[in-house]
Structures are given as structure tokens and as C-alpha cells.
PDB file of N, CA and C in Angstrom:
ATOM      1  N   UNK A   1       0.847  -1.174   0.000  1.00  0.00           N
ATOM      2  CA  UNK A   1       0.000   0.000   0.000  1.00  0.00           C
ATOM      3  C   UNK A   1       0.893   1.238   0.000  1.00  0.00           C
ATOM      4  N   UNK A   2       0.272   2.349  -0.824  1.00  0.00           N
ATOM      5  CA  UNK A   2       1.474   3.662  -0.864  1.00  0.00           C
ATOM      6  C   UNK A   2       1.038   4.347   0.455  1.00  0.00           C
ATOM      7  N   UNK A   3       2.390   4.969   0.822  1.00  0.00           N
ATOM      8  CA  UNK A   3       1.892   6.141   2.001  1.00  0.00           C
ATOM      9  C   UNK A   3       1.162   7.145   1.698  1.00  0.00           C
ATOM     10  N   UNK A   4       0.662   7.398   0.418  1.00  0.00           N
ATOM     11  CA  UNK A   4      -0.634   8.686   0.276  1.00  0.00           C
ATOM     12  C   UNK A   4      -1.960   7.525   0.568  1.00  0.00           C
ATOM     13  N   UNK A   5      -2.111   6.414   0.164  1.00  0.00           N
ATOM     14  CA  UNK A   5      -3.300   5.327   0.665  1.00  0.00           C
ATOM     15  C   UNK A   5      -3.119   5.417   2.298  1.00  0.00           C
ATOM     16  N   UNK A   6      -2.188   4.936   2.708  1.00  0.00           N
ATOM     17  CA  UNK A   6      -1.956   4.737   4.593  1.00  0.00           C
ATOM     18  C   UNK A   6      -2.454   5.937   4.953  1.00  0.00           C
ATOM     19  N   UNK A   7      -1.564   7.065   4.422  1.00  0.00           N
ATOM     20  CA  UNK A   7      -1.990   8.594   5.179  1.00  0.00           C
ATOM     21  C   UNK A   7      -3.494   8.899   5.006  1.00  0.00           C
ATOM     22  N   UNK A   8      -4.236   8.401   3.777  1.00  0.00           N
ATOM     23  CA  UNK A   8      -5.660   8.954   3.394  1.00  0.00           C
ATOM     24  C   UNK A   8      -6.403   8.489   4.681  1.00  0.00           C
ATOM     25  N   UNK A   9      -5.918   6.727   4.627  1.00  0.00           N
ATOM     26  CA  UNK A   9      -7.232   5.609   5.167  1.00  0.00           C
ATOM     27  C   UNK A   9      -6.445   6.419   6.719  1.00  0.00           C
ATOM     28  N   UNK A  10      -5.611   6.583   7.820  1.00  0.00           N
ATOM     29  CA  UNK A  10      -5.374   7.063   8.608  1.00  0.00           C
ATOM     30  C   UNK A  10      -6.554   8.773   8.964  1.00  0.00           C
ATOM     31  N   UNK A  11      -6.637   9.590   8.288  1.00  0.00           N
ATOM     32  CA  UNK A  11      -7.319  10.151   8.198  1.00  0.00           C
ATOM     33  C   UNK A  11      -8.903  10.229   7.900  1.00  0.00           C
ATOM     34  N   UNK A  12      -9.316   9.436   7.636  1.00  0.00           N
ATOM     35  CA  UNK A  12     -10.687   9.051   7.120  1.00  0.00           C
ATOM     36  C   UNK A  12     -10.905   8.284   8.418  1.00  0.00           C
ATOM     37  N   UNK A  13      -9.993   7.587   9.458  1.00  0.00           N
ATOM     38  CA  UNK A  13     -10.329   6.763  10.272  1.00  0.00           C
ATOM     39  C   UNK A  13     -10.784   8.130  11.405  1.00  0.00           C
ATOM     40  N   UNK A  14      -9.610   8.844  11.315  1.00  0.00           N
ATOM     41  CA  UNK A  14      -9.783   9.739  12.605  1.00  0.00           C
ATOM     42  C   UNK A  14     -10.887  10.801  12.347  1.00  0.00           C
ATOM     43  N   UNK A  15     -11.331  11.147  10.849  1.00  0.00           N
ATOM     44  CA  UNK A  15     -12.626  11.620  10.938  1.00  0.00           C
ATOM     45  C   UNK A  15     -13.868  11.238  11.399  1.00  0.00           C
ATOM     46  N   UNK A  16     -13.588   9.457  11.130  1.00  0.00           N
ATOM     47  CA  UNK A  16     -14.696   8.907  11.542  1.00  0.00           C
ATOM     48  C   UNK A  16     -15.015   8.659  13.229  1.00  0.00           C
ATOM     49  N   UNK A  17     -13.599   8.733  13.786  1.00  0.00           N
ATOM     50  CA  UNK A  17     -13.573   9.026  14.605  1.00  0.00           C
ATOM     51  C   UNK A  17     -14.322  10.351  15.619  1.00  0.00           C
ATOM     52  N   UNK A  18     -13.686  10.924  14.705  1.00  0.00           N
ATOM     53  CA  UNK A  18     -13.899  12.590  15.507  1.00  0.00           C
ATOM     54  C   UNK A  18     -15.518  12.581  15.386  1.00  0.00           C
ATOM     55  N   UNK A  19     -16.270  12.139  14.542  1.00  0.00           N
ATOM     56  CA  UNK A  19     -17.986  12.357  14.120  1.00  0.00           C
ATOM     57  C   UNK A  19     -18.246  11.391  15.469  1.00  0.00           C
ATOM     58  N   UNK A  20     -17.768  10.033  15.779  1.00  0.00           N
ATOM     59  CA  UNK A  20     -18.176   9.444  16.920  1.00  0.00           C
ATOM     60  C   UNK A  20     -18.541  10.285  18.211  1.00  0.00           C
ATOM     61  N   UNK A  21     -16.993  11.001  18.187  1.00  0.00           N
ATOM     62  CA  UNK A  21     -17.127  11.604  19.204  1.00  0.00           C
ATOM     63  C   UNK A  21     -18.200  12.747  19.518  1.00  0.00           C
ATOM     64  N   UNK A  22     -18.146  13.897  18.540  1.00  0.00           N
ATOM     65  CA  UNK A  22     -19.279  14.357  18.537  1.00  0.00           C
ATOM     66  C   UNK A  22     -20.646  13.897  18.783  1.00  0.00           C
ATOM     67  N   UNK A  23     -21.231  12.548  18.295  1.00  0.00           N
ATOM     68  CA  UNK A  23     -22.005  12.041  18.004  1.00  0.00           C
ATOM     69  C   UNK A  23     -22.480  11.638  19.542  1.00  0.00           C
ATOM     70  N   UNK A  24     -21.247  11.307  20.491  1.00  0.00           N
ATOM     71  CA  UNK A  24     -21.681  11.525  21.845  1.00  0.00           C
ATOM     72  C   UNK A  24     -21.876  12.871  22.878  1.00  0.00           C
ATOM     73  N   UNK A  25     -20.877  13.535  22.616  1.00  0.00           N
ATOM     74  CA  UNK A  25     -21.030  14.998  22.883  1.00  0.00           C
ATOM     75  C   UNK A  25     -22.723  15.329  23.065  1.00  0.00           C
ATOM     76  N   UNK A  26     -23.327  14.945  21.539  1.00  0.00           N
ATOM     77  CA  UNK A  26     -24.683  15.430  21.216  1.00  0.00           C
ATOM     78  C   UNK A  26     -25.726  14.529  22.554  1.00  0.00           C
ATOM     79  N   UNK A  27     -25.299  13.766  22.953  1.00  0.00           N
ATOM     80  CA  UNK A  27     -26.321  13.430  23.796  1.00  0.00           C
ATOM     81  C   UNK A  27     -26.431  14.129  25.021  1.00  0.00           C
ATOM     82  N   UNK A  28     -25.556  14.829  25.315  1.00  0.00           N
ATOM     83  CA  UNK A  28     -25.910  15.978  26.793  1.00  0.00           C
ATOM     84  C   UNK A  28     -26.133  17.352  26.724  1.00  0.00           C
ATOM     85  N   UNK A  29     -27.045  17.520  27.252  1.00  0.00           N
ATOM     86  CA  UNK A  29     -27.689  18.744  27.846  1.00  0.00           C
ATOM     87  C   UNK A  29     -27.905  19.677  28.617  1.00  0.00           C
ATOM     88  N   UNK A  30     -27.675  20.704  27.939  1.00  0.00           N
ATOM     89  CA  UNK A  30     -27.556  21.909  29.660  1.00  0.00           C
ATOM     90  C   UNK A  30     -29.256  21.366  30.155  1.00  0.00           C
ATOM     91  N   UNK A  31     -29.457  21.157  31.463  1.00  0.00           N
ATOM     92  CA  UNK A  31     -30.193  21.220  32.010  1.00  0.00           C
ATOM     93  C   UNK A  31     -31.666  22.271  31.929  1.00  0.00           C
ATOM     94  N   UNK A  32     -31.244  23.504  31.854  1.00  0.00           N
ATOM     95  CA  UNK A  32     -32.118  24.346  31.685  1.00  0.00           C
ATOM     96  C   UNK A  32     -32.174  24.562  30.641  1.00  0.00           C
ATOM     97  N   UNK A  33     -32.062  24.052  29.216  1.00  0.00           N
ATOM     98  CA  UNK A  33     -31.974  24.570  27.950  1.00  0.00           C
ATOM     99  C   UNK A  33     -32.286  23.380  27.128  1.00  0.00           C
ATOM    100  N   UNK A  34     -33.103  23.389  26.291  1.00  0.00           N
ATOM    101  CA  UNK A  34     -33.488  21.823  25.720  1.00  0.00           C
ATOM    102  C   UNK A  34     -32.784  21.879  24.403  1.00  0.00           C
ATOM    103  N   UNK A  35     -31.673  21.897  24.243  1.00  0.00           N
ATOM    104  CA  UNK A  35     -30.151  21.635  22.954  1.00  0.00           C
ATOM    105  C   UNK A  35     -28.904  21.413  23.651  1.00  0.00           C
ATOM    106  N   UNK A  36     -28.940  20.427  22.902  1.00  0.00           N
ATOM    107  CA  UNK A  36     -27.459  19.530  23.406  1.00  0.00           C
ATOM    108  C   UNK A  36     -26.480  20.851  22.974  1.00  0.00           C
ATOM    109  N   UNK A  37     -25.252  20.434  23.858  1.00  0.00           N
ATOM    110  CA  UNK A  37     -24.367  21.323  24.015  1.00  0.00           C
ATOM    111  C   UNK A  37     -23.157  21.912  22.988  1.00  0.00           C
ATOM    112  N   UNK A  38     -23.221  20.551  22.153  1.00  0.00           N
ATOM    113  CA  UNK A  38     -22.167  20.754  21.158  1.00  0.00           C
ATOM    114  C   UNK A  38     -23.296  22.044  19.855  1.00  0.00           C
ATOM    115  N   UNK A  39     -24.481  22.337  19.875  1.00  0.00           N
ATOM    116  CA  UNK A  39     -25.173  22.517  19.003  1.00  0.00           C
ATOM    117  C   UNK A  39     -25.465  24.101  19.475  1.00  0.00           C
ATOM    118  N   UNK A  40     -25.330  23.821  20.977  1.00  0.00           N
ATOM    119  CA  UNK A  40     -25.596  25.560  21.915  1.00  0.00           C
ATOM    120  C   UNK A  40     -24.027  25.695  21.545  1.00  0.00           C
ATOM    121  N   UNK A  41     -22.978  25.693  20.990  1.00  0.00           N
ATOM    122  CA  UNK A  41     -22.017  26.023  20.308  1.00  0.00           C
ATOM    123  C   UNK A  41     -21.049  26.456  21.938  1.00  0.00           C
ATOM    124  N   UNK A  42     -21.143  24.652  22.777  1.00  0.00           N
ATOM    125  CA  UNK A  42     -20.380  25.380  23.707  1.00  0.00           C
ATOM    126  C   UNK A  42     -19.227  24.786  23.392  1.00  0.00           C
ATOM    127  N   UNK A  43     -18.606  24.123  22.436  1.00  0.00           N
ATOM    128  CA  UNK A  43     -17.391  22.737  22.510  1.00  0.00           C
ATOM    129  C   UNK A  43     -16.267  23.822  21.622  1.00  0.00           C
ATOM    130  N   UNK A  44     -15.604  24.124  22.060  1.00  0.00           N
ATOM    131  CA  UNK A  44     -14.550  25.005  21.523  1.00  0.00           C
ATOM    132  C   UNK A  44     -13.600  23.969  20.076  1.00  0.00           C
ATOM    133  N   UNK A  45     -12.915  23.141  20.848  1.00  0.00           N
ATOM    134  CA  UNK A  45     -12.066  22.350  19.722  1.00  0.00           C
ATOM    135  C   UNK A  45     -12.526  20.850  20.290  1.00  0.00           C
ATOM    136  N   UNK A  46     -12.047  20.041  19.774  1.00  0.00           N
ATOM    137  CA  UNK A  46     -11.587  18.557  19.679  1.00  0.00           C
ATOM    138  C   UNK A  46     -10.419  18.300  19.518  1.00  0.00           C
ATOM    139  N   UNK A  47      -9.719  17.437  20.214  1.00  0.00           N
ATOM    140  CA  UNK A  47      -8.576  17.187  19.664  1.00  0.00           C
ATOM    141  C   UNK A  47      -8.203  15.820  20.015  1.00  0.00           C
ATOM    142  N   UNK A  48      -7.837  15.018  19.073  1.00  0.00           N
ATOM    143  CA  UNK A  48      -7.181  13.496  19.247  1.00  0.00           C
ATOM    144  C   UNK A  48      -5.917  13.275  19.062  1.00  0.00           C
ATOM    145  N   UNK A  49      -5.426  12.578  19.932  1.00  0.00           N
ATOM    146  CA  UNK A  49      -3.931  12.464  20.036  1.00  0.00           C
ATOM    147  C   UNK A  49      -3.613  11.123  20.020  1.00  0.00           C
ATOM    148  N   UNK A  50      -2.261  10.570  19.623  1.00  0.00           N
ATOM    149  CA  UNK A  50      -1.766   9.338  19.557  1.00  0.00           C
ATOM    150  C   UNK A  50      -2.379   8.385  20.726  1.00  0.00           C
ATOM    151  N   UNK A  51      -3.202   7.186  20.467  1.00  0.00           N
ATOM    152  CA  UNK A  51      -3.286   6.264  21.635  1.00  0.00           C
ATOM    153  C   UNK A  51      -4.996   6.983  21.792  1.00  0.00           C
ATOM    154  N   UNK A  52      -5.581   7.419  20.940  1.00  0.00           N
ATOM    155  CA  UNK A  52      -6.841   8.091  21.183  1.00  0.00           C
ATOM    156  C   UNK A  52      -7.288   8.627  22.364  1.00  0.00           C
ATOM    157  N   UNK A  53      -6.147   9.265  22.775  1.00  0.00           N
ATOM    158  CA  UNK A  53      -6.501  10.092  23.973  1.00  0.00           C
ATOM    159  C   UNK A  53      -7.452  11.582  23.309  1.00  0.00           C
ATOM    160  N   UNK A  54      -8.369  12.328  23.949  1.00  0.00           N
ATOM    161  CA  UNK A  54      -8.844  12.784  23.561  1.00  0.00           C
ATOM    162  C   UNK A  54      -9.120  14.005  24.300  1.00  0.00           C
ATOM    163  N   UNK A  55      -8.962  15.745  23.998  1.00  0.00           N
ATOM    164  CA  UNK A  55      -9.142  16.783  24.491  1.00  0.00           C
ATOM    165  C   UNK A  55     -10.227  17.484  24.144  1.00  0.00           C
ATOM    166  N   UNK A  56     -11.106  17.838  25.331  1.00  0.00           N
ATOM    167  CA  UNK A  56     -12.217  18.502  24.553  1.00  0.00           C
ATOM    168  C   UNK A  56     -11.906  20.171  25.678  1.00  0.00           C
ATOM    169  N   UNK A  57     -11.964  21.218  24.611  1.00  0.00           N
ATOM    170  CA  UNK A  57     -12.040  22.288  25.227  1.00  0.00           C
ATOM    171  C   UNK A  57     -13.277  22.998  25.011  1.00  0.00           C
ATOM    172  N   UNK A  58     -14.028  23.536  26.011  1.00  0.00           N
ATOM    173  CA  UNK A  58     -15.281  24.185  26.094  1.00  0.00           C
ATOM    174  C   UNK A  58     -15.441  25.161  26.911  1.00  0.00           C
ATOM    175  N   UNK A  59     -16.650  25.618  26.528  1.00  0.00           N
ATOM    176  CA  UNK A  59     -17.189  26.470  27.597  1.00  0.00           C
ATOM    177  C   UNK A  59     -18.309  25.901  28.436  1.00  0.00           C
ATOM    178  N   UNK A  60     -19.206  27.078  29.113  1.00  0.00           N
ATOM    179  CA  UNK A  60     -20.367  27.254  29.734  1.00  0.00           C
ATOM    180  C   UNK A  60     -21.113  28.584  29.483  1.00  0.00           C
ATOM    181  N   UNK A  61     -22.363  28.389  29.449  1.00  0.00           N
ATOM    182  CA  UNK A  61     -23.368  29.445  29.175  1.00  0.00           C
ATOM    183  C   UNK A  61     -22.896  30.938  30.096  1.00  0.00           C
ATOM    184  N   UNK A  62     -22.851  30.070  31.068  1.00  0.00           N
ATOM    185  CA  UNK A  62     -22.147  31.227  32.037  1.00  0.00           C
ATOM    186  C   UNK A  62     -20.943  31.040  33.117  1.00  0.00           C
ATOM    187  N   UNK A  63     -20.041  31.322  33.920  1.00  0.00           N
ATOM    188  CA  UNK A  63     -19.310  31.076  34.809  1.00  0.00           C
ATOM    189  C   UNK A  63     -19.989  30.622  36.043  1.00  0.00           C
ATOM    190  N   UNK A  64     -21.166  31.359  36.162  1.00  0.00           N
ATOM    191  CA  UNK A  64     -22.062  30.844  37.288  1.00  0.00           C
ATOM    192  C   UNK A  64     -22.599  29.956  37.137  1.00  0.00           C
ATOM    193  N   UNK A  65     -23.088  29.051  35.688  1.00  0.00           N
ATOM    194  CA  UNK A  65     -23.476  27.935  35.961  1.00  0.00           C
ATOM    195  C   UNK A  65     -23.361  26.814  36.964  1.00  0.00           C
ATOM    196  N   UNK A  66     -25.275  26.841  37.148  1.00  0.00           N
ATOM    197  CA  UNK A  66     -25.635  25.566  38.668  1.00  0.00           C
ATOM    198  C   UNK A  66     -24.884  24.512  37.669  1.00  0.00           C
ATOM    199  N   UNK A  67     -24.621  24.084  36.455  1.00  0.00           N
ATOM    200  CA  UNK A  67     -24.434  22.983  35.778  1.00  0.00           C
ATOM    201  C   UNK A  67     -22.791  22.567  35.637  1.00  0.00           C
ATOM    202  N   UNK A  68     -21.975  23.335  36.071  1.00  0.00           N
ATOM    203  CA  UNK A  68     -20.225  23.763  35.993  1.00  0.00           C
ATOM    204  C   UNK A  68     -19.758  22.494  36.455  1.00  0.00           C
ATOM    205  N   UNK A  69     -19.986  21.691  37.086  1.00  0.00           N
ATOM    206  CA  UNK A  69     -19.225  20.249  36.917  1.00  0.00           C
ATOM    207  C   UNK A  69     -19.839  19.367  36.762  1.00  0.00           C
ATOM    208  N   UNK A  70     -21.398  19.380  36.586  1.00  0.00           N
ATOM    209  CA  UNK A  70     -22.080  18.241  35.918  1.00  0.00           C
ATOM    210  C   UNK A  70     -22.191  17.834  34.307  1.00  0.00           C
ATOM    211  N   UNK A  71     -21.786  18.729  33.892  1.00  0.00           N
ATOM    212  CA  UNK A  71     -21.704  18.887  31.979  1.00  0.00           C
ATOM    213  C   UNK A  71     -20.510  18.298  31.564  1.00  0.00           C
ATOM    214  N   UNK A  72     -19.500  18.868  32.126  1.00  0.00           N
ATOM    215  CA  UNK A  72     -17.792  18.859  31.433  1.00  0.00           C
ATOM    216  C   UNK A  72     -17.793  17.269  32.455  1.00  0.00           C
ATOM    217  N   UNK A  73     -18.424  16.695  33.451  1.00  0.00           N
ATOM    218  CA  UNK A  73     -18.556  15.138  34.038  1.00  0.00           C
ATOM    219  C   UNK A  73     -18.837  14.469  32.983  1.00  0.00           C
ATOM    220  N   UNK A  74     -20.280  14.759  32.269  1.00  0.00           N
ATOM    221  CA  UNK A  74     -21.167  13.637  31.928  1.00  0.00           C
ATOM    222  C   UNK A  74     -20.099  13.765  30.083  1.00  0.00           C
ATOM    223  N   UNK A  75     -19.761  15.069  29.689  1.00  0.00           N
ATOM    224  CA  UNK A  75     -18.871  14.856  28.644  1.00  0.00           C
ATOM    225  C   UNK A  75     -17.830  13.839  28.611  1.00  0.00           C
ATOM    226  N   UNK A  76     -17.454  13.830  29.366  1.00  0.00           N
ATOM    227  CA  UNK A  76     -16.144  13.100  29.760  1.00  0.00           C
ATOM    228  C   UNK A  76     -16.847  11.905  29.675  1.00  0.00           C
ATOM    229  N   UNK A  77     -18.134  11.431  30.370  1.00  0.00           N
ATOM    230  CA  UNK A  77     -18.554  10.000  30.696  1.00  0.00           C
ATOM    231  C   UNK A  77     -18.904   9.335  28.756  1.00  0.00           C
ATOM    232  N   UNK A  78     -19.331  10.222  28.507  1.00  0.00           N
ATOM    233  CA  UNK A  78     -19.784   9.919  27.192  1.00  0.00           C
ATOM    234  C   UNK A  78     -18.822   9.409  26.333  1.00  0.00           C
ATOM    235  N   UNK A  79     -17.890  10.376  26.283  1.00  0.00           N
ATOM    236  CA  UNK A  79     -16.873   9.754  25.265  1.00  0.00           C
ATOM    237  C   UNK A  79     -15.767   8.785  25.786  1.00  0.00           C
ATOM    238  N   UNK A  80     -15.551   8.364  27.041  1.00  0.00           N
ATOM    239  CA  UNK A  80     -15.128   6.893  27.287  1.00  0.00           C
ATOM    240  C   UNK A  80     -15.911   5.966  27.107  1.00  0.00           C
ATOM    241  N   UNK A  81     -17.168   5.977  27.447  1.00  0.00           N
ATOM    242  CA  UNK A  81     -18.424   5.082  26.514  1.00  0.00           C
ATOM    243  C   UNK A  81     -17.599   4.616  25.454  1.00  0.00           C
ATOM    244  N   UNK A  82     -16.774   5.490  24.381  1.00  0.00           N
ATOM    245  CA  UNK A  82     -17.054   5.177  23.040  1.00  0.00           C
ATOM    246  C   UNK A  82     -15.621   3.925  22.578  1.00  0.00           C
ATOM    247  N   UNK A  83     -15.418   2.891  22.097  1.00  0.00           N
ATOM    248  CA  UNK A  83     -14.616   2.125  21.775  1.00  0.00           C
ATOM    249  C   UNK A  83     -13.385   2.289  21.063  1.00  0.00           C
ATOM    250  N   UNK A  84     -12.505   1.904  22.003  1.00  0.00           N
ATOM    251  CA  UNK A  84     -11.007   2.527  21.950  1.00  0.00           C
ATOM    252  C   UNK A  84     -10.468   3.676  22.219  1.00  0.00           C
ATOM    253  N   UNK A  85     -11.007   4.805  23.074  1.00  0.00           N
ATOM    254  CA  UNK A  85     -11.156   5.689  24.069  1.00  0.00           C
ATOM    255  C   UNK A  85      -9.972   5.376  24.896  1.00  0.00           C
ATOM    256  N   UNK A  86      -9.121   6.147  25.167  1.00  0.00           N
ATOM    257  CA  UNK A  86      -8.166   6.065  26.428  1.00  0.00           C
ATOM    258  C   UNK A  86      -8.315   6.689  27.343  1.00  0.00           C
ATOM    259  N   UNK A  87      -7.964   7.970  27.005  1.00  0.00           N
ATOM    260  CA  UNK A  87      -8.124   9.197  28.126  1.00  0.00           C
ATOM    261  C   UNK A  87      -8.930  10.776  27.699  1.00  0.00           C
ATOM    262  N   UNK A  88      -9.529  10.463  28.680  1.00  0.00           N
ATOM    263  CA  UNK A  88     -10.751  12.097  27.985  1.00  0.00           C
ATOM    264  C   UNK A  88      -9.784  13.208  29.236  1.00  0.00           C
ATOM    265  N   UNK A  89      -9.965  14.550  28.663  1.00  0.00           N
ATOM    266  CA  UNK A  89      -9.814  15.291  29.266  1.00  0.00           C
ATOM    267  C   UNK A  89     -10.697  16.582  28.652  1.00  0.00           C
ATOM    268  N   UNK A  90     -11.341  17.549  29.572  1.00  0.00           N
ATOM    269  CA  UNK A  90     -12.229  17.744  29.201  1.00  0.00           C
ATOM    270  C   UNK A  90     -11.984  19.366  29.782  1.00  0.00           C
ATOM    271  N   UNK A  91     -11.682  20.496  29.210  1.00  0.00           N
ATOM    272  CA  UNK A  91     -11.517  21.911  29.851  1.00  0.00           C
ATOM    273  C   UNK A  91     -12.379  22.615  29.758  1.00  0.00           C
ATOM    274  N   UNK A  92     -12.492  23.431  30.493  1.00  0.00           N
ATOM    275  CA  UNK A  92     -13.695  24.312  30.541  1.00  0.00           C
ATOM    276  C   UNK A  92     -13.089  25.724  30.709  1.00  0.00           C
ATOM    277  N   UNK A  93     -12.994  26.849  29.945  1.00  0.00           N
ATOM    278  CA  UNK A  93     -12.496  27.980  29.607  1.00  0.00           C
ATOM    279  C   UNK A  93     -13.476  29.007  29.655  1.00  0.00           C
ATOM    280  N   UNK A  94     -13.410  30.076  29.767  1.00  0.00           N
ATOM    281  CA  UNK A  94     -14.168  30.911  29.822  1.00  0.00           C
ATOM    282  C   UNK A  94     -13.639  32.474  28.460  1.00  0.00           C
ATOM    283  N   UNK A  95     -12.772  32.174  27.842  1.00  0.00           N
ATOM    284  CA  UNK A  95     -12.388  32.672  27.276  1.00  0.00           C
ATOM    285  C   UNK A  95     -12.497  32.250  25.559  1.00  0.00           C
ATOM    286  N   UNK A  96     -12.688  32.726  24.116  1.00  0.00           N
ATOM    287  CA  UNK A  96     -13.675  33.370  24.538  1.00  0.00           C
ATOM    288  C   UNK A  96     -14.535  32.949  24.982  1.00  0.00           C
ATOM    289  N   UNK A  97     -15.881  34.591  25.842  1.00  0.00           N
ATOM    290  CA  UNK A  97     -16.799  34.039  26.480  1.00  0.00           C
ATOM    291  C   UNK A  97     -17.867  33.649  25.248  1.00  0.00           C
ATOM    292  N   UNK A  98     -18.813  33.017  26.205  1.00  0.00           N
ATOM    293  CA  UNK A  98     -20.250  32.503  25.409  1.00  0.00           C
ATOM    294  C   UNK A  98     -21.092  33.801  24.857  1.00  0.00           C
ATOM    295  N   UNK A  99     -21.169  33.665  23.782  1.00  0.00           N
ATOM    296  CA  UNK A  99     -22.649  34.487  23.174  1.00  0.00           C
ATOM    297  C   UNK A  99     -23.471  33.074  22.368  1.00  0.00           C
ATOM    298  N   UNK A 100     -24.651  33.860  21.974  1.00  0.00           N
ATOM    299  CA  UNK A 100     -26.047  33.104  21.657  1.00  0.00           C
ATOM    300  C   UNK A 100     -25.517  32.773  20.097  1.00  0.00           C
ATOM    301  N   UNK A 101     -24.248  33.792  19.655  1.00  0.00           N
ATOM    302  CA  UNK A 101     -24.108  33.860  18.356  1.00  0.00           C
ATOM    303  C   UNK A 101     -23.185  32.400  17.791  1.00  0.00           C
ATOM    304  N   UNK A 102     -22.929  31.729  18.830  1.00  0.00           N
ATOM    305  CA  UNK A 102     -22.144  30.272  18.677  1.00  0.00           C
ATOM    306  C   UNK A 102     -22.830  29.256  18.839  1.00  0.00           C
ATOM    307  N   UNK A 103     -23.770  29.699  18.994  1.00  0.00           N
ATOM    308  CA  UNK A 103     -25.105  28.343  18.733  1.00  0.00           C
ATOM    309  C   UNK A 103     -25.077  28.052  16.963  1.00  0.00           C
ATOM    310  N   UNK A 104     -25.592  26.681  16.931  1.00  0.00           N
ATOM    311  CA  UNK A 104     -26.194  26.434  15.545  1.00  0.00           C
ATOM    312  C   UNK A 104     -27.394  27.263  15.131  1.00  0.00           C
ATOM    313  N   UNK A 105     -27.276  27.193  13.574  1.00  0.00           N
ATOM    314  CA  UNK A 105     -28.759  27.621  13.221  1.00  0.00           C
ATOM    315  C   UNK A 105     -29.947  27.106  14.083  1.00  0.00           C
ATOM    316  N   UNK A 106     -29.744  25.207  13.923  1.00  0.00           N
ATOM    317  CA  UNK A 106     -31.086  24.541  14.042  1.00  0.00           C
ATOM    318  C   UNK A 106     -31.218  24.985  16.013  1.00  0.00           C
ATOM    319  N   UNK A 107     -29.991  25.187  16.656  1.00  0.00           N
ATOM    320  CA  UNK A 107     -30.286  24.992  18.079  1.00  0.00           C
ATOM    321  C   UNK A 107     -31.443  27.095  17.715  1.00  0.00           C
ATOM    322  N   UNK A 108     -30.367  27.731  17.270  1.00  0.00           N
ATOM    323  CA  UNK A 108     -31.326  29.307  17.736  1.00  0.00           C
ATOM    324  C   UNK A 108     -32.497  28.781  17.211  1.00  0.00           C
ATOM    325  N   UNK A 109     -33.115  28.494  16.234  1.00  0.00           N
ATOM    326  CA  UNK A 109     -34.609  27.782  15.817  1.00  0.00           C
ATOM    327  C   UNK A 109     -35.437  27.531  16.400  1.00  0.00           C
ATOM    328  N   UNK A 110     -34.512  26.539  17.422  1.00  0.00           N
ATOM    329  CA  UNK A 110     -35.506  25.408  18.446  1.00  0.00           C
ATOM    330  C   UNK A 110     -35.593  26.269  19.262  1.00  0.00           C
ATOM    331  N   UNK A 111     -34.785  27.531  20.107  1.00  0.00           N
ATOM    332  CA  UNK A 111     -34.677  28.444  20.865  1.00  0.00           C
ATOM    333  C   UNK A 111     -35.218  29.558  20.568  1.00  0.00           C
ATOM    334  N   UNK A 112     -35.579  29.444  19.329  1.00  0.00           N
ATOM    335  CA  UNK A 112     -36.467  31.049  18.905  1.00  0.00           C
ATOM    336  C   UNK A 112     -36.002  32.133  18.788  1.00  0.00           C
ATOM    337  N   UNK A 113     -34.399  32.503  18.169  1.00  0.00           N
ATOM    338  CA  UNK A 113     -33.707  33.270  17.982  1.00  0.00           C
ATOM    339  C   UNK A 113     -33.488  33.726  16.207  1.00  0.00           C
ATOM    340  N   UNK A 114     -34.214  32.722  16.021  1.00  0.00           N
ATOM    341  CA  UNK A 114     -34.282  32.726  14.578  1.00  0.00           C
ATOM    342  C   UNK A 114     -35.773  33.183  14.039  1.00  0.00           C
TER     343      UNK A 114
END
């Protein structure tokens, strides 16, 4: 096999990857807000590293969030769920801060911003 085939199928794996991950992301919810979190545009980056360790940097709606270690928890729980998962680490930044304007289309919709 050539190394532009290895390098492609290597990449196509870790996309498919990275959609997994998201794909769990999408199942949690701020509590007071009925849109999963990756969609309220709180998940800053993704990042996968050798040995599928995995970095998720985010925010919160607010700093005061009642929800500030139950979200960036159940994130973390989700994507060790997912098969061949090593290590989640999961940040929570406040910088930049949250606006409404990092939501998805479909989440402002469902939220009535649209």
C-alpha cells in the first residue's frame, strides 16, 4: 500500500472518529436549555492524540453555571463510553466568552432566535 493510501485511510479513520465523538457529545444537555451542548455552540475544539486520547475544550453558558461540573462530568462519561477511548480530558475555559451567536442555526430555531 502507498503512504498517500496509509496517510488517506489514517485520516478518514480519525474523521470517523472525531464524528463518533461528537455524536456523543450530542447526547448531553444543559439542564435548563433543551439543545445539546455541542449545538448551543459550547465545545470550543476537539482534539485526538496518539493512543486516542482525547481533548475537549469548552465552555459554559455562564461562569455561574448551577451545571459547571455536571456537563464537562457527563462529557467526559460519554466519550469513554465510546470504543477505543483512552483518556478524555475535558476543559472548561471561559475565554472566549459565550454568546447566543455560537449556537447552531437549528439549536437558535428550536430556541427562537431565529
Amino acid at each position: 500500500m502507498s503512504k498517500t493510501l496509509d496517510k488517506k485511510n489514517n485520516i478518514d479513520a480519525q474523521n470517523s472518529f472525531k464524528e463518533k465523538i461528537v455524536e456523543a457529545i450530542k447526547l448531553v444537555y444543559d439542564p435548563e436549555i433543551p439543545v445539546d451542548v455541542y449545538e448551543l455552540g459550547l465545545i470550543y475544539e476537539i482534539n485526538i492524540f496518539p493512543i486516542n486520547n482525547v481533548h475537549i475544550l469548552m465552555t459554559l453558558t455562564s461562569p455561574a453555571c448551577p451545571s459547571a461540573e455536571e456537563i464537562p462530568g457527563e462529557i467526559k462519561t460519554r466519550i469513554k463510553e465510546l470504543e477505543g477511548v483512552n483518556e478524555v480530558n475535558v476543559e472548561v475555559t471561559f475565554e472566549p466568552p459565550y454568546a447566543t451567536e455560537m449556537m447552531s442555526e437549528a439549536a437558535r430555531l428550536e430556541l427562537g432566535f431565529l
